[in-house]
PDB file of N, CA and C in Angstrom:
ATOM      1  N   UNK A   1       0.838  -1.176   0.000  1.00  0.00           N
ATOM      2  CA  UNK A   1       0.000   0.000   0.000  1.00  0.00           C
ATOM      3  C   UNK A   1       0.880   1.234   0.000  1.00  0.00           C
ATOM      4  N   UNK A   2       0.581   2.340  -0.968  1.00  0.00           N
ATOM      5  CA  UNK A   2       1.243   3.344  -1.027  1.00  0.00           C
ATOM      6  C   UNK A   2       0.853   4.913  -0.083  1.00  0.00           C
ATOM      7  N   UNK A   3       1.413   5.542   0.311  1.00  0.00           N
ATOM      8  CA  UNK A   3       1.395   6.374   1.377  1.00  0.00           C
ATOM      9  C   UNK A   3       0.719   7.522   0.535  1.00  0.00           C
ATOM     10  N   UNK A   4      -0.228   7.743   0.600  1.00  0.00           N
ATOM     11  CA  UNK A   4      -0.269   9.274  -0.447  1.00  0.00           C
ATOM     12  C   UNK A   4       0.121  10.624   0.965  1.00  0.00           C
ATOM     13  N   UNK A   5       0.225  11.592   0.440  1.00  0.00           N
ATOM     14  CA  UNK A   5       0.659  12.870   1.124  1.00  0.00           C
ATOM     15  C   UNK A   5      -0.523  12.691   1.958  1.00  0.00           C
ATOM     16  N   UNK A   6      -1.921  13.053   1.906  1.00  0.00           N
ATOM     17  CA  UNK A   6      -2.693  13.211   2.471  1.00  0.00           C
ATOM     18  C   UNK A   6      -2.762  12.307   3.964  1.00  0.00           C
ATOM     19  N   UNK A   7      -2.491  11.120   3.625  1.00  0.00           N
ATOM     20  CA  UNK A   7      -1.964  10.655   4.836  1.00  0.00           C
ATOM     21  C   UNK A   7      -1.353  11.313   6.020  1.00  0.00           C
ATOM     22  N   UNK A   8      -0.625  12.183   5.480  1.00  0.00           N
ATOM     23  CA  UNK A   8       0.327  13.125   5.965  1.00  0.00           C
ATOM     24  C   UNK A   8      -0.549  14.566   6.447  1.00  0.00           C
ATOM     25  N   UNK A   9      -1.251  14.918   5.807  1.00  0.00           N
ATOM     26  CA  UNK A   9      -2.022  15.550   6.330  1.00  0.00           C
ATOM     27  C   UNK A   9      -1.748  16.755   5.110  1.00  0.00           C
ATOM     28  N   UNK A  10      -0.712  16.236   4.535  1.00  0.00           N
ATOM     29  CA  UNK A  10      -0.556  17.418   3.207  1.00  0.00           C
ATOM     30  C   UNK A  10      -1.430  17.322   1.975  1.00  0.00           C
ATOM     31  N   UNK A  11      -1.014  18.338   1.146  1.00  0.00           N
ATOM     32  CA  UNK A  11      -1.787  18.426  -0.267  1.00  0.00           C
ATOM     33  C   UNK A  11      -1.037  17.543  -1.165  1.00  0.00           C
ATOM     34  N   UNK A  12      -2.256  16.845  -1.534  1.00  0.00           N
ATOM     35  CA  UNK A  12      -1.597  16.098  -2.855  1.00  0.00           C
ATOM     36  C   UNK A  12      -0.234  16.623  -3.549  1.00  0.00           C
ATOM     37  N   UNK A  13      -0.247  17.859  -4.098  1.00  0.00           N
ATOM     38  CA  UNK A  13       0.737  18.162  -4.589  1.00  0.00           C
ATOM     39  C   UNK A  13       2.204  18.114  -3.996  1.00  0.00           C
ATOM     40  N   UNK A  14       1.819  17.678  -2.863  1.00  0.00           N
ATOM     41  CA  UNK A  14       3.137  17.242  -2.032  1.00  0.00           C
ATOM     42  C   UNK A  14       4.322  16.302  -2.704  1.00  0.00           C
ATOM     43  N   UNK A  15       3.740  15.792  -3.462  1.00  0.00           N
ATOM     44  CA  UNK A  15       4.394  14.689  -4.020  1.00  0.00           C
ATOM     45  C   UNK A  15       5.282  15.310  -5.508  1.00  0.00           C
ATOM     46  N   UNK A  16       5.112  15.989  -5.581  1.00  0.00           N
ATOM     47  CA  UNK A  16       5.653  16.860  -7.130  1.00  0.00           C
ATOM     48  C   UNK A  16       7.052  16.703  -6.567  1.00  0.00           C
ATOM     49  N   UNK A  17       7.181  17.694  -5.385  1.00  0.00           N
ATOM     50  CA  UNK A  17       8.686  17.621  -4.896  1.00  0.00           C
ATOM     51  C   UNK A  17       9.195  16.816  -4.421  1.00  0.00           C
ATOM     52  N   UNK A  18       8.527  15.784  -3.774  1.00  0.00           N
ATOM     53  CA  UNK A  18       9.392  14.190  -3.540  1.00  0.00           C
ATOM     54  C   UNK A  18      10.170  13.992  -4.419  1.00  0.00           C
ATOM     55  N   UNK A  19       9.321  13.438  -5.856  1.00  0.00           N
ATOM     56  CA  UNK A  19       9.474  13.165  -6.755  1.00  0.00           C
ATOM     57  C   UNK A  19      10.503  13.682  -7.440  1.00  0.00           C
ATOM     58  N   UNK A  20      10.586  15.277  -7.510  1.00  0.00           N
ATOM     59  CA  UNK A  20      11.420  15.938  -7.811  1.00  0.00           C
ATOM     60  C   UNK A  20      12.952  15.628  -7.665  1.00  0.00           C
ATOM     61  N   UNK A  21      12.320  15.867  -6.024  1.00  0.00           N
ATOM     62  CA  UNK A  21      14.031  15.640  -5.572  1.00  0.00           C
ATOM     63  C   UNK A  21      14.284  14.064  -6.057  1.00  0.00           C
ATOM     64  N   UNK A  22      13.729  12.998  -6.075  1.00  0.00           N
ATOM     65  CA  UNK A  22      14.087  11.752  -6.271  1.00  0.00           C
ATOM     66  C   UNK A  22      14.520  11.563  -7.472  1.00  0.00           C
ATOM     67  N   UNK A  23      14.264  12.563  -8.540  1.00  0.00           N
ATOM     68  CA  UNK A  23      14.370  12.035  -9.749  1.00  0.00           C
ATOM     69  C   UNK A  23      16.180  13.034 -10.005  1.00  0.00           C
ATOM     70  N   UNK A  24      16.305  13.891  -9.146  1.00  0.00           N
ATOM     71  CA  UNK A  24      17.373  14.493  -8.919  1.00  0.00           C
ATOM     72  C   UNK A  24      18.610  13.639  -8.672  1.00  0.00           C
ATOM     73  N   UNK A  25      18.340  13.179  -7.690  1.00  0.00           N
ATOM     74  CA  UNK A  25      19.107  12.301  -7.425  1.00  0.00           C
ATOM     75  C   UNK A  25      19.472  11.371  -7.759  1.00  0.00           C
ATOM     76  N   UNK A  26      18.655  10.357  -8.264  1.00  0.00           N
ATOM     77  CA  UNK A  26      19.037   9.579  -9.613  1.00  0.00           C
ATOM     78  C   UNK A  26      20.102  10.132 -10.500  1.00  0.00           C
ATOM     79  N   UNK A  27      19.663  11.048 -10.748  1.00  0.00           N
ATOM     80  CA  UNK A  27      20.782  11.629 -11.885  1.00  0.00           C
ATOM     81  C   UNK A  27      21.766  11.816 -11.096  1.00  0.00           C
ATOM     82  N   UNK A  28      22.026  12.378 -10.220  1.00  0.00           N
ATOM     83  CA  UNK A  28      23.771  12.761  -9.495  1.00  0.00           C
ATOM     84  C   UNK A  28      24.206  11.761  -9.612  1.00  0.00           C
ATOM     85  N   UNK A  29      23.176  10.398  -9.079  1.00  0.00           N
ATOM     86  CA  UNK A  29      24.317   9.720  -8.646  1.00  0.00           C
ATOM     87  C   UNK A  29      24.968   8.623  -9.829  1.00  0.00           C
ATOM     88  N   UNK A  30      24.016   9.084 -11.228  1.00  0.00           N
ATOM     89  CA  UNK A  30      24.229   8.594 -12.312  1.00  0.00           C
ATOM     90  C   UNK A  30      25.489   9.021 -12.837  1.00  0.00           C
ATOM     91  N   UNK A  31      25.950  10.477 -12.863  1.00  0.00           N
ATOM     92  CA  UNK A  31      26.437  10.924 -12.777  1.00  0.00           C
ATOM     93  C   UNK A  31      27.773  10.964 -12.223  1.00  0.00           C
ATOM     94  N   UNK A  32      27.769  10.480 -10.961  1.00  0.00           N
ATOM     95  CA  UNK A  32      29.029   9.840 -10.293  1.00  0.00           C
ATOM     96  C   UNK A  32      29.531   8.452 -10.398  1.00  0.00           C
ATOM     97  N   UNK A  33      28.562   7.865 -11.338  1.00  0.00           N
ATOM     98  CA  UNK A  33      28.978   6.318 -11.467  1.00  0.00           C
ATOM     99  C   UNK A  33      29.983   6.400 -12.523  1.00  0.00           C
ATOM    100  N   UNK A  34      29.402   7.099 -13.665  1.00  0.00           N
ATOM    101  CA  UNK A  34      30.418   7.230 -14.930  1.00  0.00           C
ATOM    102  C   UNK A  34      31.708   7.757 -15.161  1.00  0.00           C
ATOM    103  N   UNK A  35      32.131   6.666 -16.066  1.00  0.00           N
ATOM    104  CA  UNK A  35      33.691   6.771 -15.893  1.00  0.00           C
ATOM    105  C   UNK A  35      34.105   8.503 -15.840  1.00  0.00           C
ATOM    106  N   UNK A  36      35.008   8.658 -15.194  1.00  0.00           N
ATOM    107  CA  UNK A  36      35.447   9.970 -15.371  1.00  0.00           C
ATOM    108  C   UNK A  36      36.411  10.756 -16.250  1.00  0.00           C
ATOM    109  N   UNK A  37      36.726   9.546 -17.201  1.00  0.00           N
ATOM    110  CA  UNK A  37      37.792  10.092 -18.413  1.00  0.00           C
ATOM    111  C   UNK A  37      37.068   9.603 -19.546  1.00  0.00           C
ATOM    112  N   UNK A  38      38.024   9.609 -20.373  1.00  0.00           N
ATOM    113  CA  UNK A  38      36.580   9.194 -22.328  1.00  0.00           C
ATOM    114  C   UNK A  38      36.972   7.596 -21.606  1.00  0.00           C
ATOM    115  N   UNK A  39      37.838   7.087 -21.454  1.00  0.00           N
ATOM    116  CA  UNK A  39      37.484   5.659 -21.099  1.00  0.00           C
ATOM    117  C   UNK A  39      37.858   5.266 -20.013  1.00  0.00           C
ATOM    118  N   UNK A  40      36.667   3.550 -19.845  1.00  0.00           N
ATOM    119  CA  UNK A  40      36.559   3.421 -18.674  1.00  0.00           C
ATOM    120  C   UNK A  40      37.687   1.776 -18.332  1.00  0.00           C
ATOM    121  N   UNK A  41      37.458   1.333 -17.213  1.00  0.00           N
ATOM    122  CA  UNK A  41      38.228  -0.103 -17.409  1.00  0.00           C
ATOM    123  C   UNK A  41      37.500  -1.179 -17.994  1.00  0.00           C
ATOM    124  N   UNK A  42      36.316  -0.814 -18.477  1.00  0.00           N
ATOM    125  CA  UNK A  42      35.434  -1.716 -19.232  1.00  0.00           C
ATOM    126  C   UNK A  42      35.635  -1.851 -20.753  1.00  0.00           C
ATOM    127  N   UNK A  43      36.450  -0.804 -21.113  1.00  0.00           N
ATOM    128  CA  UNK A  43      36.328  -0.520 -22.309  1.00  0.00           C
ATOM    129  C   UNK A  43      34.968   0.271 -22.896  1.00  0.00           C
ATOM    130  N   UNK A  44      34.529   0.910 -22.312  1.00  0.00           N
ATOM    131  CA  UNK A  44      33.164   1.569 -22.624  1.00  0.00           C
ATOM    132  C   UNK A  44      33.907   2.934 -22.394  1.00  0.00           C
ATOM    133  N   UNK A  45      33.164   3.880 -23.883  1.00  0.00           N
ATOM    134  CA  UNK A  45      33.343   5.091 -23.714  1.00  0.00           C
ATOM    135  C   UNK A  45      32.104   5.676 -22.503  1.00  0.00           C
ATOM    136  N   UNK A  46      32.741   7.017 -22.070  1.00  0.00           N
ATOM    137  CA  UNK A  46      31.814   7.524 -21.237  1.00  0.00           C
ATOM    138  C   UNK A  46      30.312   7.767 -21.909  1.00  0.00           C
ATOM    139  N   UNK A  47      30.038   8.144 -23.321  1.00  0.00           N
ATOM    140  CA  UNK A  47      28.573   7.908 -23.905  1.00  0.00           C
ATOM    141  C   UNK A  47      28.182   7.292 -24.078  1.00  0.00           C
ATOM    142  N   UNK A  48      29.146   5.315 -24.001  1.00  0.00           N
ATOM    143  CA  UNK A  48      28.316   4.158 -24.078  1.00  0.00           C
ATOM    144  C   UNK A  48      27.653   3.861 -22.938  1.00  0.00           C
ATOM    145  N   UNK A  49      28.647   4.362 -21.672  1.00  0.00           N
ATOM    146  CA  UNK A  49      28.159   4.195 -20.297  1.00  0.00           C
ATOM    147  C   UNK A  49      26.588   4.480 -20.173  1.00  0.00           C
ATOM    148  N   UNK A  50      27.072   6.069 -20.480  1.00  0.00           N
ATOM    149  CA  UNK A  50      25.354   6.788 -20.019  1.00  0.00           C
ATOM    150  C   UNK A  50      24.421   6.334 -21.398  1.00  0.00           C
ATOM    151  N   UNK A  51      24.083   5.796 -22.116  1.00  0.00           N
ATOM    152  CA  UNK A  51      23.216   5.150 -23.120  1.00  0.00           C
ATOM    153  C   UNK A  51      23.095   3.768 -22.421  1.00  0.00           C
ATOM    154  N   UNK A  52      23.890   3.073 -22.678  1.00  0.00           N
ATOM    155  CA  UNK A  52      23.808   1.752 -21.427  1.00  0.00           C
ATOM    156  C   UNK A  52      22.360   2.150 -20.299  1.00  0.00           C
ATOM    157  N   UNK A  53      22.878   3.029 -19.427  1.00  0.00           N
ATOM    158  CA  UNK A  53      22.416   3.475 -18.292  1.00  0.00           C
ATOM    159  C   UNK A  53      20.928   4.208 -18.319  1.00  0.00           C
ATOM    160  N   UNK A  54      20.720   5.097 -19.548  1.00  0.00           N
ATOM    161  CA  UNK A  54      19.422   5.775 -19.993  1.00  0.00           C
ATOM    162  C   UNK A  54      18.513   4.406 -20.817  1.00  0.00           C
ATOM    163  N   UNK A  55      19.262   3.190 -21.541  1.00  0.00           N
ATOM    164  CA  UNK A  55      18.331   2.336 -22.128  1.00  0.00           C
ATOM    165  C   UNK A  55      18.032   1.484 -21.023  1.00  0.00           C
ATOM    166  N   UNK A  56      18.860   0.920 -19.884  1.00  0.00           N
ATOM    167  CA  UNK A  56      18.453   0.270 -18.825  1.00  0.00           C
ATOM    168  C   UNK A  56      17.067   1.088 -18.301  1.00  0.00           C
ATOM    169  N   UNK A  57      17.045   2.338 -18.161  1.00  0.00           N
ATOM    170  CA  UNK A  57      15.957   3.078 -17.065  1.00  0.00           C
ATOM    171  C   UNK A  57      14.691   2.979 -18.498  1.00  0.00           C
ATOM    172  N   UNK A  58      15.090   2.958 -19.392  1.00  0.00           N
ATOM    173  CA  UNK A  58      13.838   3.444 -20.505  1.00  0.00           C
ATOM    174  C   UNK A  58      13.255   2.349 -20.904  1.00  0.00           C
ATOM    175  N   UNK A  59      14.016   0.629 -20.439  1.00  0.00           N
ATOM    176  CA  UNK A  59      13.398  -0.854 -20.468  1.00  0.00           C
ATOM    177  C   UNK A  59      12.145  -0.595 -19.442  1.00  0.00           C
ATOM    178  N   UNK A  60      12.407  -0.010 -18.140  1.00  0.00           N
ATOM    179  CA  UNK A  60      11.598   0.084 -17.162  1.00  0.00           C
ATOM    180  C   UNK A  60      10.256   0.727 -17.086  1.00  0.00           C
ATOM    181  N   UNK A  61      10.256   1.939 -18.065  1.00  0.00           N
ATOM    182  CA  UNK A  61       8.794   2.791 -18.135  1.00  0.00           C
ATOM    183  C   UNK A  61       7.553   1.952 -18.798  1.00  0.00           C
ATOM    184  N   UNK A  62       6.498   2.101 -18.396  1.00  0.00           N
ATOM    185  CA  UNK A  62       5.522   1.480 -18.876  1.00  0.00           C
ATOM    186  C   UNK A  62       5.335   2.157 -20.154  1.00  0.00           C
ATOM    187  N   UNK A  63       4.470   1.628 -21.018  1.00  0.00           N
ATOM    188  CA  UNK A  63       3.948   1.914 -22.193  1.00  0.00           C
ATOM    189  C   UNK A  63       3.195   3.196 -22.109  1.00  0.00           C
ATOM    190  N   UNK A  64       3.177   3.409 -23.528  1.00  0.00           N
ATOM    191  CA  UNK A  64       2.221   4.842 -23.343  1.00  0.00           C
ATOM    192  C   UNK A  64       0.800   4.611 -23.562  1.00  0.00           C
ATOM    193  N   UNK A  65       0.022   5.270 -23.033  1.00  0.00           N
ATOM    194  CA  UNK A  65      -1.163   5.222 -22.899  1.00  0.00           C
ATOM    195  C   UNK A  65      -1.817   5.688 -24.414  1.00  0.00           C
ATOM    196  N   UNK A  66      -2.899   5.200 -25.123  1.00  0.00           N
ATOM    197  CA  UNK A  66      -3.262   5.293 -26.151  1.00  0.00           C
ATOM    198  C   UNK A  66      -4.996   6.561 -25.994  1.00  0.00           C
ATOM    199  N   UNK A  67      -4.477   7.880 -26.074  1.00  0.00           N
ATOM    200  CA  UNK A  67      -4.932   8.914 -25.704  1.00  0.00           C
ATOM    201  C   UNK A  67      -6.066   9.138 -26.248  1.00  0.00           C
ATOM    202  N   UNK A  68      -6.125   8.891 -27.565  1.00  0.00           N
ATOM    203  CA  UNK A  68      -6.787   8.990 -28.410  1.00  0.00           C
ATOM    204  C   UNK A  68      -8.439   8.052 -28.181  1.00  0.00           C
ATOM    205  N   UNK A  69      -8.296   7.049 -27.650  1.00  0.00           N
ATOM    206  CA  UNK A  69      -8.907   5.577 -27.346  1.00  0.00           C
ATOM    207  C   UNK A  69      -9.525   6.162 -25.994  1.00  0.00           C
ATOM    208  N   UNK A  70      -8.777   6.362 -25.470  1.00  0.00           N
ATOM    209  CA  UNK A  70      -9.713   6.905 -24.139  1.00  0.00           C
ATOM    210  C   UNK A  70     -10.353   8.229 -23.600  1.00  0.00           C
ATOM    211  N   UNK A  71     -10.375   8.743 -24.577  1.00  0.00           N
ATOM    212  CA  UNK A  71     -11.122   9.980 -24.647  1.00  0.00           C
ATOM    213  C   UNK A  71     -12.109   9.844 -25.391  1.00  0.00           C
ATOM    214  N   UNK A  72     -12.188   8.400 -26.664  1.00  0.00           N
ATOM    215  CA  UNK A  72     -13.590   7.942 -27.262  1.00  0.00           C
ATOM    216  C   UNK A  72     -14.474   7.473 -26.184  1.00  0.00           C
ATOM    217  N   UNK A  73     -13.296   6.714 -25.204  1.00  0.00           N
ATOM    218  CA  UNK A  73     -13.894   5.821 -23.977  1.00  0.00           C
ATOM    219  C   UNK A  73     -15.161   6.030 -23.290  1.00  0.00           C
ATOM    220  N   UNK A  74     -14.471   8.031 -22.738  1.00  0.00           N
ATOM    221  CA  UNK A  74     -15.196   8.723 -22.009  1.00  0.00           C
ATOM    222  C   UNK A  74     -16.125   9.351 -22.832  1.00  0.00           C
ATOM    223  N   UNK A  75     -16.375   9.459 -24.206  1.00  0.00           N
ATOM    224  CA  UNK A  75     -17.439  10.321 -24.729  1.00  0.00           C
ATOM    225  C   UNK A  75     -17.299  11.939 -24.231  1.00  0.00           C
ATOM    226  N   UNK A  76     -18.251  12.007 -24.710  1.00  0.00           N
ATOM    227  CA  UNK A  76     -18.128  13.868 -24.938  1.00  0.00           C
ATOM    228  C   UNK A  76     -18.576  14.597 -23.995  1.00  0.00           C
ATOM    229  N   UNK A  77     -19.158  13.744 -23.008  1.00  0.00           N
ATOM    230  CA  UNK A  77     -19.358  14.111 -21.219  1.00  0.00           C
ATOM    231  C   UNK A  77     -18.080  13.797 -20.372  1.00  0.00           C
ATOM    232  N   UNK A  78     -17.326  15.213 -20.488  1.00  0.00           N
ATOM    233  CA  UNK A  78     -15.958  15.003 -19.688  1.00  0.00           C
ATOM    234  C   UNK A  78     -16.344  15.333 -18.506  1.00  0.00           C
ATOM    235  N   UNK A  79     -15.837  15.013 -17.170  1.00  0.00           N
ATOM    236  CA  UNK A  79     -16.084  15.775 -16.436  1.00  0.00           C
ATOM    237  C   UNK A  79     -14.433  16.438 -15.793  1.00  0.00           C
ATOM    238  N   UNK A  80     -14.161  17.215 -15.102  1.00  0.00           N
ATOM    239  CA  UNK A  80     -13.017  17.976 -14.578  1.00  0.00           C
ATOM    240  C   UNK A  80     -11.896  16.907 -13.769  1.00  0.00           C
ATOM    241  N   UNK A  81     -12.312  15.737 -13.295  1.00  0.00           N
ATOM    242  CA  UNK A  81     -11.762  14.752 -13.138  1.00  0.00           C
ATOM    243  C   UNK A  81     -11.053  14.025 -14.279  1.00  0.00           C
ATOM    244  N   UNK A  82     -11.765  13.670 -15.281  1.00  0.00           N
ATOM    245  CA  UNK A  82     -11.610  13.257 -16.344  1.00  0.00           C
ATOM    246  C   UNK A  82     -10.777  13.700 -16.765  1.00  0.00           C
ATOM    247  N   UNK A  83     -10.528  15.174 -17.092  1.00  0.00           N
ATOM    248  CA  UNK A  83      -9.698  15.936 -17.874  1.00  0.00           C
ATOM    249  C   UNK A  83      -7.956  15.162 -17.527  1.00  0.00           C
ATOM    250  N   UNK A  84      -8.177  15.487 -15.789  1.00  0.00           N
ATOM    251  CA  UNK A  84      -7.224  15.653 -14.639  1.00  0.00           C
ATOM    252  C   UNK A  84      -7.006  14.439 -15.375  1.00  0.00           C
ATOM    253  N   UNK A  85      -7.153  13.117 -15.634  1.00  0.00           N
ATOM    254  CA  UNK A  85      -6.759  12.192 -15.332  1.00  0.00           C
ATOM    255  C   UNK A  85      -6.190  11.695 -16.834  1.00  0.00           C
ATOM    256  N   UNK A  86      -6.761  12.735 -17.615  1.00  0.00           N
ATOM    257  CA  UNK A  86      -6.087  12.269 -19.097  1.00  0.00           C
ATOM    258  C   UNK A  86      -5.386  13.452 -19.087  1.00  0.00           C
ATOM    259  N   UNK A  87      -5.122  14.283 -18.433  1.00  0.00           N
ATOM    260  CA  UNK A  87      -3.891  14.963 -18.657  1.00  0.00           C
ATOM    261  C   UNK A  87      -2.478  14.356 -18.010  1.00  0.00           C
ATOM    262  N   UNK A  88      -3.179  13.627 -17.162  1.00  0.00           N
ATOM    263  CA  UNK A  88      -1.820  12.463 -16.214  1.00  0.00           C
ATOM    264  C   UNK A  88      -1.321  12.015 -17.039  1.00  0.00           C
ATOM    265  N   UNK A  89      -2.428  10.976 -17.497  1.00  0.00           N
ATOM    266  CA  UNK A  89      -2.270  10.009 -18.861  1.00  0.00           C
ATOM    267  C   UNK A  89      -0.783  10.006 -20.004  1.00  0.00           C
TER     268      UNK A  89
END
């Protein structure tokens, strides 16, 4: 079970900057992994590293949502939720 902010007693939007910072950090420390000269002891240049490293994270994202399809879904009675939730989308 996931903790939403509100739990917390905060506003949803609480989570923008979690996130934020989390996705920050990822990168530093991506950042500090890679070799620090054009090559590494792997024999990997430093742009094979970070491609390596950006196609590993980009195996992980889910698919994209087919936008088009679910806005037939909902028909032409959107409501303000709706919007919210295909703008997530």
């Amino acid at each position: 079970m996931e903790n939403t902010p509100e739990i917390f007693g905060l506003h949803s939007n609480a989570e923008i900057g979690y996130y934020t910072n989390a996705a920050k950090e990822m990168w530093s420390k991506l950042i500090d992994i890679q070799p620090q000269t054009g090559k590494s002891g792997s024999s990997q240049s430093r742009d094979e590293v970070i491609n390596d490293k950006a196609t590993g994270i980009k195996s992980k994202l889910p698919a994209l949502f087919d936008l088009d399809r679910l806005r037939k879904k909902f028909g032409l009675d959107i409501s303000p939720t709706t919007v919210v939730l295909l703008q997530v989308c």
